[in-house]
C-alpha atoms as a PDB file:
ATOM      1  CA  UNK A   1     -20.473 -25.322   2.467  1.00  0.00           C
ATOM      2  CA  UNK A   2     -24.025 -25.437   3.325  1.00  0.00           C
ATOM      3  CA  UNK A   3     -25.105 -29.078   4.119  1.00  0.00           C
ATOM      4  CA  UNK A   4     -26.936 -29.370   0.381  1.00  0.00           C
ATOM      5  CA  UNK A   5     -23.619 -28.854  -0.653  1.00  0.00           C
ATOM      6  CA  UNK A   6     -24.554 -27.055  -3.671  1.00  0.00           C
ATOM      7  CA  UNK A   7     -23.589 -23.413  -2.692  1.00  0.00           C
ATOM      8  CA  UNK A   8     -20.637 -21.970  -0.128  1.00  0.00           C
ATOM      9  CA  UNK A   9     -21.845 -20.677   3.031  1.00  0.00           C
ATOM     10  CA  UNK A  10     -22.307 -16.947   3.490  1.00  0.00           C
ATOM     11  CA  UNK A  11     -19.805 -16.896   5.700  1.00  0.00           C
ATOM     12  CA  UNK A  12     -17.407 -18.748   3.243  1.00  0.00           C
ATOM     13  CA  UNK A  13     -18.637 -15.812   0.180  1.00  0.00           C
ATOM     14  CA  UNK A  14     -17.726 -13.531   2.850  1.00  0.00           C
ATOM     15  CA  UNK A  15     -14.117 -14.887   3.326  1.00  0.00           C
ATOM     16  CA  UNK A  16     -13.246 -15.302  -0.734  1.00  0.00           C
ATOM     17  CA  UNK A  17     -14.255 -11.229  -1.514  1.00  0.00           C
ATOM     18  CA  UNK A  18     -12.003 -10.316   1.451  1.00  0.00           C
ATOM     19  CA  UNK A  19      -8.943 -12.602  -0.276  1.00  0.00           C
ATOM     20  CA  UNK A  20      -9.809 -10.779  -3.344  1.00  0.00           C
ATOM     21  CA  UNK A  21      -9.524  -7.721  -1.684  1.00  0.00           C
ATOM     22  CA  UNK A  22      -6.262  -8.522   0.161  1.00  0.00           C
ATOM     23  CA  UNK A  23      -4.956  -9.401  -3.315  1.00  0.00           C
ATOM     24  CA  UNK A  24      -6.060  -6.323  -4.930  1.00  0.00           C
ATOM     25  CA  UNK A  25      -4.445  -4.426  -2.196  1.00  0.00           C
ATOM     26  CA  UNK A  26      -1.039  -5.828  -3.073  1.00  0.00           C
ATOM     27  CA  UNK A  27      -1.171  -2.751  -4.758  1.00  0.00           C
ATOM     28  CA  UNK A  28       0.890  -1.320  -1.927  1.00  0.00           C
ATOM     29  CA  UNK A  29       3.906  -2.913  -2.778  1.00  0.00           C
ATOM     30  CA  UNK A  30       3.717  -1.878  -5.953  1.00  0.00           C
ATOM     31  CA  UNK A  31       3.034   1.810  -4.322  1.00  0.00           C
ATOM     32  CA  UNK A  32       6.348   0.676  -2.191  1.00  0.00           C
ATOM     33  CA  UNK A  33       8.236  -0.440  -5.299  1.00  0.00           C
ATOM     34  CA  UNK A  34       8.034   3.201  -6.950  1.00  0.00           C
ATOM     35  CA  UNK A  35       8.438   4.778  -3.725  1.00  0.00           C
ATOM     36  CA  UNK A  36      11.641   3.563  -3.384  1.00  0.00           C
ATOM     37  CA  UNK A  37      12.920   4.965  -6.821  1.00  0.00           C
ATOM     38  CA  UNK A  38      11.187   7.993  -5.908  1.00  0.00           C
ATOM     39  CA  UNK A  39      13.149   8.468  -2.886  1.00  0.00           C
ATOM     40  CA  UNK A  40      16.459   7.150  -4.690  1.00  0.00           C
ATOM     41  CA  UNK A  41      16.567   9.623  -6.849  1.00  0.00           C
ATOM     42  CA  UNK A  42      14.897  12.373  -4.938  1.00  0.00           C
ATOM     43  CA  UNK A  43      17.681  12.090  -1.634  1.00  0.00           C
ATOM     44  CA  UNK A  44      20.034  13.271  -4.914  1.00  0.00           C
ATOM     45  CA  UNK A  45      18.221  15.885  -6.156  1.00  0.00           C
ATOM     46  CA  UNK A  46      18.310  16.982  -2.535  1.00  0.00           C
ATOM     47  CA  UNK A  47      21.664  16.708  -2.021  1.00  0.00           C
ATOM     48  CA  UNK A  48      22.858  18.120  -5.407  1.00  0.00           C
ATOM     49  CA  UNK A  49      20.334  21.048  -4.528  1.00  0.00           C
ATOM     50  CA  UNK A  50      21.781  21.967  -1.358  1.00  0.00           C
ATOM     51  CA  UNK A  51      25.353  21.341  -2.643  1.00  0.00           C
ATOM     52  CA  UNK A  52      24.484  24.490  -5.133  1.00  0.00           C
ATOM     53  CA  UNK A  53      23.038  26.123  -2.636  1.00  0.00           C
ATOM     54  CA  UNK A  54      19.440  26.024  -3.780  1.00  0.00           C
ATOM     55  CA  UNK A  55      17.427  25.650  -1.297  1.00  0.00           C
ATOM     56  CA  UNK A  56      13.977  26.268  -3.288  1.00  0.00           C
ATOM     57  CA  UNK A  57      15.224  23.299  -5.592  1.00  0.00           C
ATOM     58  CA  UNK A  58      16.350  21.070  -2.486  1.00  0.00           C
ATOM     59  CA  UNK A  59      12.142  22.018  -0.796  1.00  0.00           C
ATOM     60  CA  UNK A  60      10.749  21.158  -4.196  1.00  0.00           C
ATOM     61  CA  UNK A  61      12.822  18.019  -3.825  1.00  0.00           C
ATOM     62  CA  UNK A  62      11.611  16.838  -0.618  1.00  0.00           C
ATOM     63  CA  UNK A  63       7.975  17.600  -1.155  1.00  0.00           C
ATOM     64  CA  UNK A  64       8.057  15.314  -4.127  1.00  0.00           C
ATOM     65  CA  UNK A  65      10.131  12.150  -1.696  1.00  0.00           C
ATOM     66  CA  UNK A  66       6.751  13.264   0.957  1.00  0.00           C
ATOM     67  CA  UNK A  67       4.260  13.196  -1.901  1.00  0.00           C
ATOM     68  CA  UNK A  68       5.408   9.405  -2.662  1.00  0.00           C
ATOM     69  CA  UNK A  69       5.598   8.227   0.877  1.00  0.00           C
ATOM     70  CA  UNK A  70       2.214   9.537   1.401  1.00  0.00           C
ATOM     71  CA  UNK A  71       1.158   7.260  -1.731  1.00  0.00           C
ATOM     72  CA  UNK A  72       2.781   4.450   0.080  1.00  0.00           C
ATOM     73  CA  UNK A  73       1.692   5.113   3.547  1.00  0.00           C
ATOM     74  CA  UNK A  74      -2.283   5.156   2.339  1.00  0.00           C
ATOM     75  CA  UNK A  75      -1.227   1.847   0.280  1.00  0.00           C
ATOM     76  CA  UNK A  76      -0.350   0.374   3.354  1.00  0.00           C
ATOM     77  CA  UNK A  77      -2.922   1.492   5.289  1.00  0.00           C
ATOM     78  CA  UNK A  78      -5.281   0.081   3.216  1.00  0.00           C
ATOM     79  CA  UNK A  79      -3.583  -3.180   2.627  1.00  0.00           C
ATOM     80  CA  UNK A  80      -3.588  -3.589   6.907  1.00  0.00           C
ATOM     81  CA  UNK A  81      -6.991  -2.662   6.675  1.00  0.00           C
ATOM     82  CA  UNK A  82      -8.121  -5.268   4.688  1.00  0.00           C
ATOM     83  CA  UNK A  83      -6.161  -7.776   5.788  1.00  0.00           C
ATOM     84  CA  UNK A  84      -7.157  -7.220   9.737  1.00  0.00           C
ATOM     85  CA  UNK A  85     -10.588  -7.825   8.258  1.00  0.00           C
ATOM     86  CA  UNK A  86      -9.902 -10.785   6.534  1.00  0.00           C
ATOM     87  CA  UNK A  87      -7.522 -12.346   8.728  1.00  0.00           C
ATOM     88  CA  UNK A  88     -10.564 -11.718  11.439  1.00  0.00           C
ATOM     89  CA  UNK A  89     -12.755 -13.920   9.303  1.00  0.00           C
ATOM     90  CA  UNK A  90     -10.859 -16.604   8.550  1.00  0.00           C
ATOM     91  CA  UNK A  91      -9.373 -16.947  12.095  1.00  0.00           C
ATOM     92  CA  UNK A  92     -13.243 -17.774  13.129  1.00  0.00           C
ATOM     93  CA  UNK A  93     -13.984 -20.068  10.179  1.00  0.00           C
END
């Protein structure tokens, strides 16, 4: 706090938007949450598919588990992102 007291520092402003942004990025474990149904049921479509020998249903199969864990690895990336910044901050505070 600056020494008025009246307002938080800049530096202080700086560190509560990057907590709201760390919080907002919790998003990724959401994005991890539904991944992991995603994959769930896709490893069985998968396997049914190549137990039937269909090989075009088994590739459809897998590019929907790789669309999800591409959701979940940008989550994440985003999330480490933001918390390296913050983390940064507040370790110099």
């Amino acid at each position: 706090v600056d020494p008025d007291r009246r307002r938080p520092s800049a530096q202080h402003e700086r560190g509560a938007r990057d907590a709201v942004a760390v919080t907002r990025n919790l998003k990724g474990q959401e994005a991890a949450e539904q991944s992991a149904g995603v994959q769930t049921s896709g490893a069985s479509r998968v396997k049914a598919a190549l137990a039937t020998g269909d090989p075009a249903g088994a590739k459809r199969a897998v590019d929907e588990l790789w669309e999800s864990m591409y959701r979940t690895s940008r989550a994440l990336r985003e999330l480490a992102t933001s918390w390296n910044d913050f983390s940064a901050r507040v370790s110099v505070a």
